[in-house]
C-alpha atoms as a PDB file:
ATOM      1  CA  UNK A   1      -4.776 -10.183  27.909  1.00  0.00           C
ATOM      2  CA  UNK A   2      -5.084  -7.097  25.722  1.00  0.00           C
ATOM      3  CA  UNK A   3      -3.177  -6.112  22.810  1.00  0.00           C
ATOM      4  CA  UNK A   4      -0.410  -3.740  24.334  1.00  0.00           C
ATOM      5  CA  UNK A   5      -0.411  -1.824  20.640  1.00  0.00           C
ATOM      6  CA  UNK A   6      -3.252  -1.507  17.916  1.00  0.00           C
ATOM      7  CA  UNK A   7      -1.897  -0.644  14.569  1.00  0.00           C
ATOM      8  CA  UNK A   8      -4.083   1.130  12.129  1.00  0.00           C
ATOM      9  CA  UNK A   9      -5.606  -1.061   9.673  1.00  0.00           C
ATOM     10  CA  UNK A  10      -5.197  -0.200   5.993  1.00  0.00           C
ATOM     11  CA  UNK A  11      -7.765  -1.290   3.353  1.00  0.00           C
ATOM     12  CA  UNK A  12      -5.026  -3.355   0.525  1.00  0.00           C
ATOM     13  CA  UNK A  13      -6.371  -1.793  -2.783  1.00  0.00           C
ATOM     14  CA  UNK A  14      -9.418  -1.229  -0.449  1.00  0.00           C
ATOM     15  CA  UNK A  15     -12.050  -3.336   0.557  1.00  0.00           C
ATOM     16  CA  UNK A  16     -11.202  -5.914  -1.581  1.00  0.00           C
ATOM     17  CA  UNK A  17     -12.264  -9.277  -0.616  1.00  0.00           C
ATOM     18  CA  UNK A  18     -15.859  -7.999  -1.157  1.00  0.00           C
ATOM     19  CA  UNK A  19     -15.257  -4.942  -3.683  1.00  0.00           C
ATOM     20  CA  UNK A  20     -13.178  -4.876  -7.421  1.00  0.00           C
ATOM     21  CA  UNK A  21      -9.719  -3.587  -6.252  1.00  0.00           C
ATOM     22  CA  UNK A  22      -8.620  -0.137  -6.675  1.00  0.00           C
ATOM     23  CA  UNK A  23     -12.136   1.468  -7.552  1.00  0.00           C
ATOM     24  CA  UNK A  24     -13.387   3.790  -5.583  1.00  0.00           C
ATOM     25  CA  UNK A  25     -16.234   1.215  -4.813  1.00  0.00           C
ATOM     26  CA  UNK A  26     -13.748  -0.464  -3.316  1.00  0.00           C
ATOM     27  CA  UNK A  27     -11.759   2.255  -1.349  1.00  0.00           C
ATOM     28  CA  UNK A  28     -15.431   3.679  -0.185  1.00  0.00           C
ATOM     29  CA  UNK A  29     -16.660   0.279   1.300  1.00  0.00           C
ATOM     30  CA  UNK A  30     -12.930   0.345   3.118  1.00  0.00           C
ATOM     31  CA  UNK A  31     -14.409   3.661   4.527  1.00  0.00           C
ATOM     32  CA  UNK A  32     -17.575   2.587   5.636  1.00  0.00           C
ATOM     33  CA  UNK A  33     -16.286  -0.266   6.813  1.00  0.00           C
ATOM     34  CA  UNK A  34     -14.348   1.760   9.617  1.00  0.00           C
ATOM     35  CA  UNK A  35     -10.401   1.084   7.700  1.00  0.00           C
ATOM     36  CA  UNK A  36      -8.102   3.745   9.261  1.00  0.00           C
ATOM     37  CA  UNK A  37      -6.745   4.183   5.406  1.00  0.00           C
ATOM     38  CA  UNK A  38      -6.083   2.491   2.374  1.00  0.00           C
ATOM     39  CA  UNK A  39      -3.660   1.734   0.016  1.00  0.00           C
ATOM     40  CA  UNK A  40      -3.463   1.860  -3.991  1.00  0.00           C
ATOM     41  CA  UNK A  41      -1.339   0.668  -6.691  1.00  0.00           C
ATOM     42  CA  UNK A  42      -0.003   3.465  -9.608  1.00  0.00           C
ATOM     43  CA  UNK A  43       1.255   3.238 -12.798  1.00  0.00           C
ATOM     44  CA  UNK A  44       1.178   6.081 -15.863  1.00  0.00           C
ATOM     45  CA  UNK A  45      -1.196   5.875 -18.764  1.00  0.00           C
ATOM     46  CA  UNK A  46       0.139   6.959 -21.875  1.00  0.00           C
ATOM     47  CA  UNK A  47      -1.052  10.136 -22.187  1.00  0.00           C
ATOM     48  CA  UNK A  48       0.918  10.862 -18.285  1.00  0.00           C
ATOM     49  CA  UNK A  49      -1.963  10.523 -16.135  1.00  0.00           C
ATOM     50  CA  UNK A  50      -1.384   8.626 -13.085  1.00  0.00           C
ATOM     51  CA  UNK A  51      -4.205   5.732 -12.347  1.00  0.00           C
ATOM     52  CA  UNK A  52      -4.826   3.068  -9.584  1.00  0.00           C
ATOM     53  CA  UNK A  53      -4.609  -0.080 -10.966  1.00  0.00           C
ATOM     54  CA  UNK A  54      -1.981  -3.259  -9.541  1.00  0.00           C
ATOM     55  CA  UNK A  55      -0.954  -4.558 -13.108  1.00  0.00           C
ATOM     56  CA  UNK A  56       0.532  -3.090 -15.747  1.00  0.00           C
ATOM     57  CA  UNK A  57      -1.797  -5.092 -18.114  1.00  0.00           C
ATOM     58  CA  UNK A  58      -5.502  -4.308 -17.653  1.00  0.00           C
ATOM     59  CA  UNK A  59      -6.826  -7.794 -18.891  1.00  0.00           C
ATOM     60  CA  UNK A  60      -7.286  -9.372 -15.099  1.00  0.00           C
ATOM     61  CA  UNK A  61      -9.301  -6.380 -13.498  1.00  0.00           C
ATOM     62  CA  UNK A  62     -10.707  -5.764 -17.562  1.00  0.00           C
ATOM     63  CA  UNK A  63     -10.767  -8.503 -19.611  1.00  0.00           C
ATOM     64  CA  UNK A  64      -8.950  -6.181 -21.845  1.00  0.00           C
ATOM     65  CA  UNK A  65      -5.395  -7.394 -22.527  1.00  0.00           C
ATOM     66  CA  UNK A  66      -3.684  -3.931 -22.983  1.00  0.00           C
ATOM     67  CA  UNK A  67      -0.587  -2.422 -21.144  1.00  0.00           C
ATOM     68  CA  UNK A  68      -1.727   0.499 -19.016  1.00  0.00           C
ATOM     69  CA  UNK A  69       1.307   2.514 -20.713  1.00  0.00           C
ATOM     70  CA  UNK A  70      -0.314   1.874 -24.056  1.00  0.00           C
ATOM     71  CA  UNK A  71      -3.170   3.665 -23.659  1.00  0.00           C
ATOM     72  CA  UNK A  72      -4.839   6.879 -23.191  1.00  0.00           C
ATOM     73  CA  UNK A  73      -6.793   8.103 -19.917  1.00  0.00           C
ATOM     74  CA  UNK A  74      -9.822   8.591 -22.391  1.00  0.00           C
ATOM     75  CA  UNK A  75      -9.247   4.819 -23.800  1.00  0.00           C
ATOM     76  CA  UNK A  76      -8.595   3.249 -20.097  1.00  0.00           C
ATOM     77  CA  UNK A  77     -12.058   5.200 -18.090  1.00  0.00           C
ATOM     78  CA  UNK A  78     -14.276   3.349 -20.963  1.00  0.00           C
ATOM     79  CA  UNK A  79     -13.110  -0.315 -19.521  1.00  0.00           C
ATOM     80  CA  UNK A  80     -14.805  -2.013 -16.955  1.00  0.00           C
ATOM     81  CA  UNK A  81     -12.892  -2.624 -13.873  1.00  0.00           C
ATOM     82  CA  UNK A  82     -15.766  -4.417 -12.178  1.00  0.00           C
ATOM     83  CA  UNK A  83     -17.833  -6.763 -13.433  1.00  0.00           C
ATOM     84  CA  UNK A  84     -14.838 -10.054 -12.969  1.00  0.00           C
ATOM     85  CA  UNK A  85     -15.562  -9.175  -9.175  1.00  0.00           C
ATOM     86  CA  UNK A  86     -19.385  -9.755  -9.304  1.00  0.00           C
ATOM     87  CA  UNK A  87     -22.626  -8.465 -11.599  1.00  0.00           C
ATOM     88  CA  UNK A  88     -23.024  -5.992  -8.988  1.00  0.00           C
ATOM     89  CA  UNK A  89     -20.202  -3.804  -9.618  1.00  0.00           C
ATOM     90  CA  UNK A  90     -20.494  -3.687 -13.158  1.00  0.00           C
ATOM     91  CA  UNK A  91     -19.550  -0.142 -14.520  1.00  0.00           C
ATOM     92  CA  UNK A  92     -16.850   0.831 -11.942  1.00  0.00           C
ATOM     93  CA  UNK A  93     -13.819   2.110 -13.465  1.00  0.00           C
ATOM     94  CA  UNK A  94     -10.273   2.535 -13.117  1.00  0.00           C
ATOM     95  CA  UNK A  95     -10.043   5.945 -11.212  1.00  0.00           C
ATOM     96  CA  UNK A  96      -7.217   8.423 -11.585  1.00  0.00           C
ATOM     97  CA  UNK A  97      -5.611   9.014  -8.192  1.00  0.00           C
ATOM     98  CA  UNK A  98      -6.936  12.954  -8.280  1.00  0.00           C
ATOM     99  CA  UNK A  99      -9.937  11.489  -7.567  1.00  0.00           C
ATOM    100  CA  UNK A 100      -9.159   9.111  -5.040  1.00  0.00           C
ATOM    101  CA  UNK A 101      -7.137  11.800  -3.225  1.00  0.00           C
ATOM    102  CA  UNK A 102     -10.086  14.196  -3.593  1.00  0.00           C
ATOM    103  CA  UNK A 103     -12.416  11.868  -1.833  1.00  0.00           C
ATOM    104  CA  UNK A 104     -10.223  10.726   0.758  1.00  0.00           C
ATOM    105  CA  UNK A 105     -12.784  11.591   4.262  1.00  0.00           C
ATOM    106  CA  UNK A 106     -11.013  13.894   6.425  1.00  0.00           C
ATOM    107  CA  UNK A 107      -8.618  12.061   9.053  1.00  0.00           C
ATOM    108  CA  UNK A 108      -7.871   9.249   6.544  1.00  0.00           C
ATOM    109  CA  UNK A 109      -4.885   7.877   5.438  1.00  0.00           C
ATOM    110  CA  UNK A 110      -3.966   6.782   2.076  1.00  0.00           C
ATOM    111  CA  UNK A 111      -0.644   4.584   1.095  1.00  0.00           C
ATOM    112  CA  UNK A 112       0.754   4.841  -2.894  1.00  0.00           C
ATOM    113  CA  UNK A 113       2.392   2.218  -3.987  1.00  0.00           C
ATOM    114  CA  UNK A 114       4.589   3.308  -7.449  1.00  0.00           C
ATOM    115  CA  UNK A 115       4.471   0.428  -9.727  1.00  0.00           C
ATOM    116  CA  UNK A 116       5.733   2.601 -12.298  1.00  0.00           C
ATOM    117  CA  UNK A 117       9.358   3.553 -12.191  1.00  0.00           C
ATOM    118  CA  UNK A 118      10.416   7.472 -11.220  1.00  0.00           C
ATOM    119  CA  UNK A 119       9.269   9.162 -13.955  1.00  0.00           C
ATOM    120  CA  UNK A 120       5.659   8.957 -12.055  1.00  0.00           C
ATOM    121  CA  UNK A 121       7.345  11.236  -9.177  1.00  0.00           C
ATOM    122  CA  UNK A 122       7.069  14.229 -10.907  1.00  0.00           C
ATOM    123  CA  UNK A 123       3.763  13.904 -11.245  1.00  0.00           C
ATOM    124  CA  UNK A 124       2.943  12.546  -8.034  1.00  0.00           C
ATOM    125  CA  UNK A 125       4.823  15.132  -5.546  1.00  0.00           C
ATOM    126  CA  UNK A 126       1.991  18.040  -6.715  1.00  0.00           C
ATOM    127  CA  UNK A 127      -0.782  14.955  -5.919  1.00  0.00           C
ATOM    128  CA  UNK A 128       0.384  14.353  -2.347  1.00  0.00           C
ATOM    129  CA  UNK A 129       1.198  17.806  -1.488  1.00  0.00           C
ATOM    130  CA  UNK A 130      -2.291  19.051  -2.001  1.00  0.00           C
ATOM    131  CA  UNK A 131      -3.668  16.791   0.628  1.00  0.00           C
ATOM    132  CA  UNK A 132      -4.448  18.580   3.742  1.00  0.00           C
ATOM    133  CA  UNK A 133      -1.678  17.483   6.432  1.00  0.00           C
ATOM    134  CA  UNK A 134      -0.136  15.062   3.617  1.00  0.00           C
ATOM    135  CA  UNK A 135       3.067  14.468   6.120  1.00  0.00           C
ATOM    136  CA  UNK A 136       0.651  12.459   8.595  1.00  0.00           C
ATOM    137  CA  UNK A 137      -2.226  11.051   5.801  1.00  0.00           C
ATOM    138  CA  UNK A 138      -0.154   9.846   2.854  1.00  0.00           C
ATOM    139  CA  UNK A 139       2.327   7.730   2.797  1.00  0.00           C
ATOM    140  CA  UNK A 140       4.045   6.338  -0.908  1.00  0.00           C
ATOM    141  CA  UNK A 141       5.519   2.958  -0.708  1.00  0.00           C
ATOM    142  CA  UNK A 142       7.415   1.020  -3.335  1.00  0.00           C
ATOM    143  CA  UNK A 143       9.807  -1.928  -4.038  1.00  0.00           C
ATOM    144  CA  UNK A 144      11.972   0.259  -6.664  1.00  0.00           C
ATOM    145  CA  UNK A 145      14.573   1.709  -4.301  1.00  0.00           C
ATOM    146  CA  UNK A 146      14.937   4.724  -7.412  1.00  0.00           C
ATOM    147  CA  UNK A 147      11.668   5.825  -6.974  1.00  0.00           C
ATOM    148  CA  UNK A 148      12.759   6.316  -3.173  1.00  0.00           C
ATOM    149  CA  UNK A 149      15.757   8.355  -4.224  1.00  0.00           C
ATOM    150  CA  UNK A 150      13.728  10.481  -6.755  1.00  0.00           C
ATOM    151  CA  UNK A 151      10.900  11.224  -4.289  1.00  0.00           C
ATOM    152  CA  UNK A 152      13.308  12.240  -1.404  1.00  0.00           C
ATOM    153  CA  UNK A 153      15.803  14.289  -3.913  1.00  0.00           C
ATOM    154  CA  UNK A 154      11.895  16.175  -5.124  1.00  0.00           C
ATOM    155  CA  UNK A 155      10.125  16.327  -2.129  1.00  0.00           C
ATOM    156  CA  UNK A 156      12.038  15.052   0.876  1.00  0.00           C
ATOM    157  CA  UNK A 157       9.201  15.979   3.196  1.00  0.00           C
ATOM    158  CA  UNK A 158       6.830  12.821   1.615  1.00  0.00           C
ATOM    159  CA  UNK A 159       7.273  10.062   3.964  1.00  0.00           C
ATOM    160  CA  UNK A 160       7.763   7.214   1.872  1.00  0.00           C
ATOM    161  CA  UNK A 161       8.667   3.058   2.538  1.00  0.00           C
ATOM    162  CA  UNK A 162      10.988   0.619   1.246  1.00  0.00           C
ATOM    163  CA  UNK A 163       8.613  -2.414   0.301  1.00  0.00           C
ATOM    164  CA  UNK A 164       9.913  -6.155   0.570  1.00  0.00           C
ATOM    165  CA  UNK A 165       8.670  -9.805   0.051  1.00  0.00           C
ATOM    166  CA  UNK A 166      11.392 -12.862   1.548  1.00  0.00           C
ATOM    167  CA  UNK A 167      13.001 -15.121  -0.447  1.00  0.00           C
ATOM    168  CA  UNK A 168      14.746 -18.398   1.070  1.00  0.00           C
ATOM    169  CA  UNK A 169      18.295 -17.679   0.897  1.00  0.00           C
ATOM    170  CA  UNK A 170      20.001 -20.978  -1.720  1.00  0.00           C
ATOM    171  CA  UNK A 171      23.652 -20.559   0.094  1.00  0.00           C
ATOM    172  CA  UNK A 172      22.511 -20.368   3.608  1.00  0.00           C
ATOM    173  CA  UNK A 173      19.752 -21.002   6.551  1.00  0.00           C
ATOM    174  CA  UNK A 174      17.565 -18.181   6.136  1.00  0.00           C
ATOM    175  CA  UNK A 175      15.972 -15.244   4.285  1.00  0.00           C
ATOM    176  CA  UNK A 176      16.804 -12.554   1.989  1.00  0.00           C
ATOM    177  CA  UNK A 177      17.083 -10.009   2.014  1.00  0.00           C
ATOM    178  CA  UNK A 178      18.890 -10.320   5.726  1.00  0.00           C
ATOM    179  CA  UNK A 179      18.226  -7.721   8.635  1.00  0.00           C
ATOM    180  CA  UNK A 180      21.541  -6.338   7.680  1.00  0.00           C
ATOM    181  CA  UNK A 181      20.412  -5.586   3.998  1.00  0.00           C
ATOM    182  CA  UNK A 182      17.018  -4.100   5.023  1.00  0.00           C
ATOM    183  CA  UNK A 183      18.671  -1.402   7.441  1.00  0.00           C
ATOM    184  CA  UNK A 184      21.574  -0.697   4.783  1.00  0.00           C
ATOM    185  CA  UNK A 185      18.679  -0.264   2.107  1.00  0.00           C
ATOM    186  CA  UNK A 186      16.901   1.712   4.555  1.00  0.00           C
ATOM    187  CA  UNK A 187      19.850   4.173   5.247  1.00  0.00           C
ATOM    188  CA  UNK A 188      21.333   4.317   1.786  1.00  0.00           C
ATOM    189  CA  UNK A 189      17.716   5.335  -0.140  1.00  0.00           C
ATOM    190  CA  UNK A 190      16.764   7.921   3.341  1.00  0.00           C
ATOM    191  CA  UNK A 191      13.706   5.899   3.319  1.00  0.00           C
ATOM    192  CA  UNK A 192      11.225   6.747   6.589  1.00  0.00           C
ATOM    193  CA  UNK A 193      10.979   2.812   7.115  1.00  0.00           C
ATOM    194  CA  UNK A 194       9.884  -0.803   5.840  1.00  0.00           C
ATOM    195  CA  UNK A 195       6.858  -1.668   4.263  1.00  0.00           C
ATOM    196  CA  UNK A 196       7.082  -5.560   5.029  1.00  0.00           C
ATOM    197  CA  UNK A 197       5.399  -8.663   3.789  1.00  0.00           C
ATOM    198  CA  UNK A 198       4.174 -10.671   6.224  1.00  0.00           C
ATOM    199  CA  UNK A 199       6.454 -13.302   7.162  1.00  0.00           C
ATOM    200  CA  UNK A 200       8.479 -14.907   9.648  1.00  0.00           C
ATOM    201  CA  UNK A 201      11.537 -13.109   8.701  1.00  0.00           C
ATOM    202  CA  UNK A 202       9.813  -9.662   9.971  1.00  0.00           C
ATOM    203  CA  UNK A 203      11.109 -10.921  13.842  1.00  0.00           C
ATOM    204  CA  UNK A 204      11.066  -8.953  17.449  1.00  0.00           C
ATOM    205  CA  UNK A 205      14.551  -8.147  16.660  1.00  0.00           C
ATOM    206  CA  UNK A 206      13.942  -6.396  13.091  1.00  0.00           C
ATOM    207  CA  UNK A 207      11.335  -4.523  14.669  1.00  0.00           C
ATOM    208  CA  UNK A 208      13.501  -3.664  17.773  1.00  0.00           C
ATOM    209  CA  UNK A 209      16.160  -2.540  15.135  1.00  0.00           C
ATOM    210  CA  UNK A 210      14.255  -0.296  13.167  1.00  0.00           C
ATOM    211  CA  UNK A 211      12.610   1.264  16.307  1.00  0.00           C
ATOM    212  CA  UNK A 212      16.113   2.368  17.447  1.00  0.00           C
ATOM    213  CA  UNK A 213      16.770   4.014  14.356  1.00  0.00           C
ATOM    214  CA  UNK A 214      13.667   6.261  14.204  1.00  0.00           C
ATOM    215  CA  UNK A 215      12.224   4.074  11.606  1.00  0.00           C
ATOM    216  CA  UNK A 216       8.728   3.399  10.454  1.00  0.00           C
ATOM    217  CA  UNK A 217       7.188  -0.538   9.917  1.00  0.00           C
ATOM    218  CA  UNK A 218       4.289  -1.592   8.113  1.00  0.00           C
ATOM    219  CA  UNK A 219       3.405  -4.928   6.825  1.00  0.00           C
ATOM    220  CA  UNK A 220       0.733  -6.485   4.198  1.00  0.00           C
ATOM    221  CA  UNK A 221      -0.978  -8.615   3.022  1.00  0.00           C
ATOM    222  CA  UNK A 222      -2.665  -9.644   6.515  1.00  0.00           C
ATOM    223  CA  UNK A 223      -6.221 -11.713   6.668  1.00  0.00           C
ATOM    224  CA  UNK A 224      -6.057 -13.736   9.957  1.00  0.00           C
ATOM    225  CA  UNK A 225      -6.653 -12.490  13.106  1.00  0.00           C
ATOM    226  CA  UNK A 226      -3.804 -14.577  14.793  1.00  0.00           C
ATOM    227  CA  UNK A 227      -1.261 -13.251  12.727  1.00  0.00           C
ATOM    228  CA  UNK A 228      -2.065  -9.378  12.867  1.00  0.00           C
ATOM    229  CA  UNK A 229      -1.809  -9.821  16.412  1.00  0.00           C
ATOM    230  CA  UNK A 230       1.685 -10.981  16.243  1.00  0.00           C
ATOM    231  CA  UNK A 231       2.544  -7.763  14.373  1.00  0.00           C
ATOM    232  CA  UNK A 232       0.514  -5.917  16.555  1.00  0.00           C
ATOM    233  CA  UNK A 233       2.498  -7.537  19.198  1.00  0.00           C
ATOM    234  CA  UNK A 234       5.590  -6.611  17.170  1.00  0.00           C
ATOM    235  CA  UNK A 235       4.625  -2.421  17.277  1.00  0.00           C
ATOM    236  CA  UNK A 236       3.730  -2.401  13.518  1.00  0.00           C
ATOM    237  CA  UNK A 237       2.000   1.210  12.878  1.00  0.00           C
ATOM    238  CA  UNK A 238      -0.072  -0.622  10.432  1.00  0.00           C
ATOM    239  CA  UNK A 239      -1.879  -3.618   9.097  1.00  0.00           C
ATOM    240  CA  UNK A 240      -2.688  -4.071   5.650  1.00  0.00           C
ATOM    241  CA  UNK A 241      -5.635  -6.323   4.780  1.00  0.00           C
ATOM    242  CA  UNK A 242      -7.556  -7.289   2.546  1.00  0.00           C
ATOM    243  CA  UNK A 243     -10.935  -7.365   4.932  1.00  0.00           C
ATOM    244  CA  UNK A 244     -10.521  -3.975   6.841  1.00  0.00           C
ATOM    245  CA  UNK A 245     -14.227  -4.494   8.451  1.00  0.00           C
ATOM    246  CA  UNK A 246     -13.530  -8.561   9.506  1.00  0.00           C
ATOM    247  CA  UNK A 247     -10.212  -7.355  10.618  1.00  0.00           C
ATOM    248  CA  UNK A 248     -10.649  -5.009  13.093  1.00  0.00           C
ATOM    249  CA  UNK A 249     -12.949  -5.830  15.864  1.00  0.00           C
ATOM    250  CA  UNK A 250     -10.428  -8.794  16.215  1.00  0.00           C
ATOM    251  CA  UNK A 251      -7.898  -6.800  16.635  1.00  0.00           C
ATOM    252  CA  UNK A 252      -9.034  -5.675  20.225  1.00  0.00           C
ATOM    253  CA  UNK A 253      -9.746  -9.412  21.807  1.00  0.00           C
ATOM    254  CA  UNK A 254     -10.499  -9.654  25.908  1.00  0.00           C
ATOM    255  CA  UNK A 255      -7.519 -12.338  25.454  1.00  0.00           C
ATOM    256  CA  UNK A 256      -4.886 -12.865  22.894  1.00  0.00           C
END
């Protein structure tokens, strides 16, 4: 039978089973490839500009073995960010997320995840508000509940999501954090919903729960068919994979 839902399928620091994560190489392949949106990773250099890169240490993507914070946005463009992928995308760099947001096509999305800590929100709210219809394209995720609190005391009109990974829980059968925790976290930050890794915890009755409350669910890292048909299953708004253009023509199966 058909999928009763199709979420959108977000490129995870873009295309990047094929492309060097977080270039624009990578984030343009996403695009071609057909990816409703993608998502990057933040962090502050040290002269305040805000970059796409995962780590805060630029020696996997590099070779370089510096802390993004130490250096200068002069310093950082001169590495290479994509020759340890393949010869063939030697020379890309580490963008600055002006540029990604500047060559965003129209009608994508685009999910920011702040590795940084809240002193990248002022700098950030001036980013996302300059995006034509930012409420509906840009979303900023994050696992640091105080970047949640700064964005929504500077710009309460960003939508932004509570990330979480599962733990097994050493007292008790079953995860942490519990459904409880996740809607209490949810309702004590004003978070617009859960950014969720893909697990077992993330149940028909977590998704039921934050549906009642008005609340948003995403989930990564997803790069098996089966699986993001569960969550599509589930009602998830979005998918987050690493293979946006594998992905999604098995999203749609004749049967399921």
């Amino acid at each position: 039978m058909s999928l009763p839902h199709t979420p959108l399928i977000i490129a995870h620091r873009g295309a990047s089973h094929e492309a060097p994560e977080n270039t624009l190489a990578a984030f343009r392949l996403a695009w071609a490839q057909g990816a409703d949106g993608i998502e990057c990773d933040v962090h502050l250099t040290r002269d305040r500009r805000i970059v796409c890169i995962h780590d805060a240490n630029t020696r996997r993507t590099t070779g370089v073995n510096r802390r993004v914070a130490s250096l200068t946005w002069a310093a950082l463009r001169r590495l290479d960010a994509g020759a340890w992928k393949a010869p063939r995308w030697r020379g890309e760099r580490i963008p600055l997320l002006r540029e990604v947001l500047e060559a965003l096509p129209r009608g994508k999305r685009i999910q920011i995840e702040v590795k940084a800590g809240p002193d990248l929100v002022p700098r950030l709210v001036p980013l996302v508000r300059a995006v034509p219809d930012f409420r509906r394209r840009v979303t900023v995720i994050t696992f640091d509940t105080r970047v949640i609190r700064a964005l929504k005391r500077a710009a309460p009109e960003v939508p932004v999501l509570w990330l979480t990974a599962y733990r097994q829980d050493p007292h008790r059968a079953g995860w942490r954090p519990t459904r409880a925790t996740v809607l209490a976290t949810l309702a004590a930050t004003h978070a617009d919903g859960l950014g969720s890794q893909s697990h077992r915890a993330l149940n028909a009755a977590l998704a039921r729960d934050l549906r009642t409350r008005g609340r948003r669910l995403c989930v990564w890292t997803v790069d098996d068919a089966v699986t993001a048909r569960r969550f599509a299953r589930l009602g998830v708004e979005a998918i987050a994979t690493n293979r946006p253009g594998w992905l999604r023509p098995r999203m749609t199966p004749t049967t399921a």
